[in-house]
Protein backbone atom coordinates (compact mmCIF):
# COMPACT_ATOMS: atom_id res chain seq x y z
CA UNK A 1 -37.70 6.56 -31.08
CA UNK A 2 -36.05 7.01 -27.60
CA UNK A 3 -33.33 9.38 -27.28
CA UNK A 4 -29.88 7.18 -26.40
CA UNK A 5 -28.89 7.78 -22.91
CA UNK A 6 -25.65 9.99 -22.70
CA UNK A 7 -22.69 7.76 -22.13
CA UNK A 8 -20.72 7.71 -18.68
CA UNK A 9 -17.34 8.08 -19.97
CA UNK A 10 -15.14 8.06 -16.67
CA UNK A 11 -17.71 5.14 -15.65
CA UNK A 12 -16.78 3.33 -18.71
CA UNK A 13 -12.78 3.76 -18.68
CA UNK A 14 -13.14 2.98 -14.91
CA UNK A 15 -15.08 -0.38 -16.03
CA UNK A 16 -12.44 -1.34 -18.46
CA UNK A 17 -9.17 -0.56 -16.36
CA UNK A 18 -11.06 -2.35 -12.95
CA UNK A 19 -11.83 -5.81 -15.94
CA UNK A 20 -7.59 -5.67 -16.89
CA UNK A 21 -6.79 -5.19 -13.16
CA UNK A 22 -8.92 -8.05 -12.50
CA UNK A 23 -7.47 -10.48 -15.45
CA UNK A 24 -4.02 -9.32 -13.42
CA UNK A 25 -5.00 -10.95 -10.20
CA UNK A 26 -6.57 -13.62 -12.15
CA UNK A 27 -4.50 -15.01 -14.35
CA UNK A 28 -2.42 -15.46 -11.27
CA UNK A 29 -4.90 -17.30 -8.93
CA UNK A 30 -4.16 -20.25 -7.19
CA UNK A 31 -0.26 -20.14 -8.27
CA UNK A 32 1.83 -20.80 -5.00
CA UNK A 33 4.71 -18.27 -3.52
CA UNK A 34 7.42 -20.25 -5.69
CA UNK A 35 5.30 -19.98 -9.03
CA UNK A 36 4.69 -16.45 -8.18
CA UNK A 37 8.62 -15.27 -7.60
CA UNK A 38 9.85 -17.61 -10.47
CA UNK A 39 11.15 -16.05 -13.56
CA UNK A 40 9.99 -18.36 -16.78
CA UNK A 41 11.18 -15.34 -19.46
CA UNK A 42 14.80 -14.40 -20.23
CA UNK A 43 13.92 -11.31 -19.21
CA UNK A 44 14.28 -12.58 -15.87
CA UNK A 45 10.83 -10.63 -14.29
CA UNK A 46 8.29 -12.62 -12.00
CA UNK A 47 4.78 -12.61 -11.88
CA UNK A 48 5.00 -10.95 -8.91
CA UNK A 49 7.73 -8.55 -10.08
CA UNK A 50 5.26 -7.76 -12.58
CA UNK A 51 2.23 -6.94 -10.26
CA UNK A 52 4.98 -4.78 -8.26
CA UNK A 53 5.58 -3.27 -11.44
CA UNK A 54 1.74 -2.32 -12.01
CA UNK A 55 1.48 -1.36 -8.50
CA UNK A 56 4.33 1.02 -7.86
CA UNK A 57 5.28 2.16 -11.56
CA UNK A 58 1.77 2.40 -13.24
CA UNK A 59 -1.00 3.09 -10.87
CA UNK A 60 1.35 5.16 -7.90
CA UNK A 61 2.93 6.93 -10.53
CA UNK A 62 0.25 8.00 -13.03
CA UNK A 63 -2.50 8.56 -10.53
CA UNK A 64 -1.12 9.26 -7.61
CA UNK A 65 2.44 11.19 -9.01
CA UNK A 66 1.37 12.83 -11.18
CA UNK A 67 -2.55 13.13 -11.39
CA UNK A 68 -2.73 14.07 -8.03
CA UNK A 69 0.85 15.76 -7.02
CA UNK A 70 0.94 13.58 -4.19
CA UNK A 71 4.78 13.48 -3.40
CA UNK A 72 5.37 9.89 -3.07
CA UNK A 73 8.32 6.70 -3.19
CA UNK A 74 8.92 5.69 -7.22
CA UNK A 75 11.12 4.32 -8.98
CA UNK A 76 13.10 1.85 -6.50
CA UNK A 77 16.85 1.46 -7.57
CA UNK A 78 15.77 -1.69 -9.91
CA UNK A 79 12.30 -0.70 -10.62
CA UNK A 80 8.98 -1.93 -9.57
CA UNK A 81 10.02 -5.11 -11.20
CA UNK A 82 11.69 -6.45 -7.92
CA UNK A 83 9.73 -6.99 -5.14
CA UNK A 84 11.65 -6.05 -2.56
CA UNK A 85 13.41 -8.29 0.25
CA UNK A 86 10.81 -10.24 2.95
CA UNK A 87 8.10 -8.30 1.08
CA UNK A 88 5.32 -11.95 0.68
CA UNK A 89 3.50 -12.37 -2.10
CA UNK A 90 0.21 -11.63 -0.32
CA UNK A 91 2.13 -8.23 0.61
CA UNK A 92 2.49 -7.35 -3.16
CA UNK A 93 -1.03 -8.37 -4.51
CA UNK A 94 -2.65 -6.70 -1.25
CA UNK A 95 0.06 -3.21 -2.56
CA UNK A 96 -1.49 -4.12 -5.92
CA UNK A 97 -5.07 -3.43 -4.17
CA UNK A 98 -4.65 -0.68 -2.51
CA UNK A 99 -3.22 1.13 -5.34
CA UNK A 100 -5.99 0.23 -7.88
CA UNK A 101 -8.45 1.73 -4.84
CA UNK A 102 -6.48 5.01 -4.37
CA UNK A 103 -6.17 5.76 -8.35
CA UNK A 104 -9.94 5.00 -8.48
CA UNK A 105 -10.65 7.03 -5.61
CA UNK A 106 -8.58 9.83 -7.68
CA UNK A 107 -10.12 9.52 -10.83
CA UNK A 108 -13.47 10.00 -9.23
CA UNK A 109 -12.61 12.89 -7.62
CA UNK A 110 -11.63 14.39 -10.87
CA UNK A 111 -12.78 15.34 -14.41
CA UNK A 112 -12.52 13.60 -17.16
CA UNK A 113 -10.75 16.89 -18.67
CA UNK A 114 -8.68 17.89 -15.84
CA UNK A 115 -5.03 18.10 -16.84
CA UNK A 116 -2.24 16.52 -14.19
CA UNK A 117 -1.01 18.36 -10.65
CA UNK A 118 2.15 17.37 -12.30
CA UNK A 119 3.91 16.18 -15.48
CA UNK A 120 7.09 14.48 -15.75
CA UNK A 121 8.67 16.10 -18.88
CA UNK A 122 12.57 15.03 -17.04
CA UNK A 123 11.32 11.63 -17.34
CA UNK A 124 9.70 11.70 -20.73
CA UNK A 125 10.77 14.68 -22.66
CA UNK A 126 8.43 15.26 -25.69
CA UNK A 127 5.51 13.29 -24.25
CA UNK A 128 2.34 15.53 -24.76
CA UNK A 129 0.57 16.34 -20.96
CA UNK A 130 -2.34 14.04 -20.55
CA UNK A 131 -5.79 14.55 -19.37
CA UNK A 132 -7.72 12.30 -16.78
CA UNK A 133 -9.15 10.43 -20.10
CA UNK A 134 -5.82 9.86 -21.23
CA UNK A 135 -4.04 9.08 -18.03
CA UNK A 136 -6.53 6.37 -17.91
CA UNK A 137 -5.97 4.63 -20.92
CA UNK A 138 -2.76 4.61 -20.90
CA UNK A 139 -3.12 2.90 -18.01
CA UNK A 140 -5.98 0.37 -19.53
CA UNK A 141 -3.26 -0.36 -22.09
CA UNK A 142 0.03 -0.98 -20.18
CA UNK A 143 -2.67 -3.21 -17.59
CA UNK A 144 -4.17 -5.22 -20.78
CA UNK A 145 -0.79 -6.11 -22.08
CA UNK A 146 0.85 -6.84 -18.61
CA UNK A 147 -2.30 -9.04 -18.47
CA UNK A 148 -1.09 -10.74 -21.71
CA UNK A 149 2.23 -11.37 -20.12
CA UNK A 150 0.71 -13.12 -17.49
CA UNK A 151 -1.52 -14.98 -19.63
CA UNK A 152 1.38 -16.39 -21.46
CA UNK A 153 3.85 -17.18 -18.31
CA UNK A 154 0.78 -18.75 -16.15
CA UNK A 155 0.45 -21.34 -19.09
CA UNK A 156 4.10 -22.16 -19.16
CA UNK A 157 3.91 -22.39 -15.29
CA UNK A 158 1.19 -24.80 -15.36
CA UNK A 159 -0.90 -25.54 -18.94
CA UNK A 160 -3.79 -22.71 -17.32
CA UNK A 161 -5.00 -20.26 -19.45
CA UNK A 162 -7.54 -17.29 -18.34
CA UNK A 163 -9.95 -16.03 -21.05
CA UNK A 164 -12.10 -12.92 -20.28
CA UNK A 165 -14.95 -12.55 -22.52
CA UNK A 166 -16.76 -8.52 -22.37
C-alpha cells in the first residue's frame, strides 16, 4: 500500500479562502454600477459596501494589520461598509484584488504556526492571539458567509443565483 502523501496545509486553506474570494466577485458578475451601490437589506449595506468591507476590514486588517505589523488606514469613520465618495465600482473590486494578492503574498511568506506582528486585544479584549492557520480561517469564514450575503441579495436584484460545487 502507498504511503498517503503529507497534506499541504497552508496550500489547502489558501485554496479554500482564494474559492470564497472568488464566489465574492462572482456572485456579483455582470451586475451594473446601480445594482452594485443599491441597498436591497434593511440593513442598508451594498454589494459593493460589502466587498469594501472584505477588502479594507477583513483582508487589510487581519493580514496586513495585524499578521504582518504593517501600519496601515482601517477602520474609516463608517466602516469598510461605505465605499467612499467618487471611489467606482471597478475601483472597489480592483481594492478587493489587490488585497486578496497582498494577504496571499503574506501568508506565503509565513508559517503556518507563526503567531501575529500584532494583536488587537483594544479592539477585541478576550479574543485568544491567532496563528497563521487561524488567521486564515477566520478569514475563510467571514468570506464564505459574506459570499452567502451576496448570494441572497444578487437573487433579489435579479432572479441569479451562483452555486459553487468543490
Amino acid at each position: 500500500m502507498p504511503t498517503p502523501k503529507p497534506i499541504d496545509e497552508k496550500g489547502a486553506l489558501l485554496a479554500f479562502l482564494r474559492g470564497q474570494r472568488e464566489h465574492v466577485l462572482g456572485a456579483l458578475e455582470g451586475l451594473g454600477e446601480e445594482d452594485l451601490r443599491r441597498a436591497v437589506l434593511p440593513t442598508g449595506w451594498s454589494c459593493l459596501g460589502l466587498v469594501h468591507h472584505l477588502a479594507v476590514d477583513v483582508e487589510r486588517f487581519w493580514f496586513r494589520a495585524v499578521l504582518a505589523g504593517e501600519q496601515v488606514r482601517l477602520f474609516e469613520e463608517d466602516g469598510g461598509w461605505q465605499v467612499p465618495e467618487g471611489m467606482r465600482a471597478a475601483d472597489v473590486l480592483d481594492l478587493y484584488r489587490d488585497e486578496a494578492a497582498r494577504s496571499d503574498a503574506l501568508i506565503e511568506e509565513h508559517a503556518i504556526e507563526d503567531g501575529p506582528a500584532w494583536w488587537p486585544e483594544e479592539l477585541f479584549p478576550g479574543l485568544p492571539v491567532r496563528d497563521v492557520r487561524r488567521l486564515v480561517l477566520a478569514v475563510i469564514t467571514e468570506t464564505a458567509t459574506h459570499a452567502g450575503h451576496l448570494d441572497a441579495v444578487r437573487e433579489l436584484i435579479d432572479g441569479r443565483t451562483w452555486l459553487v460545487l468543490t
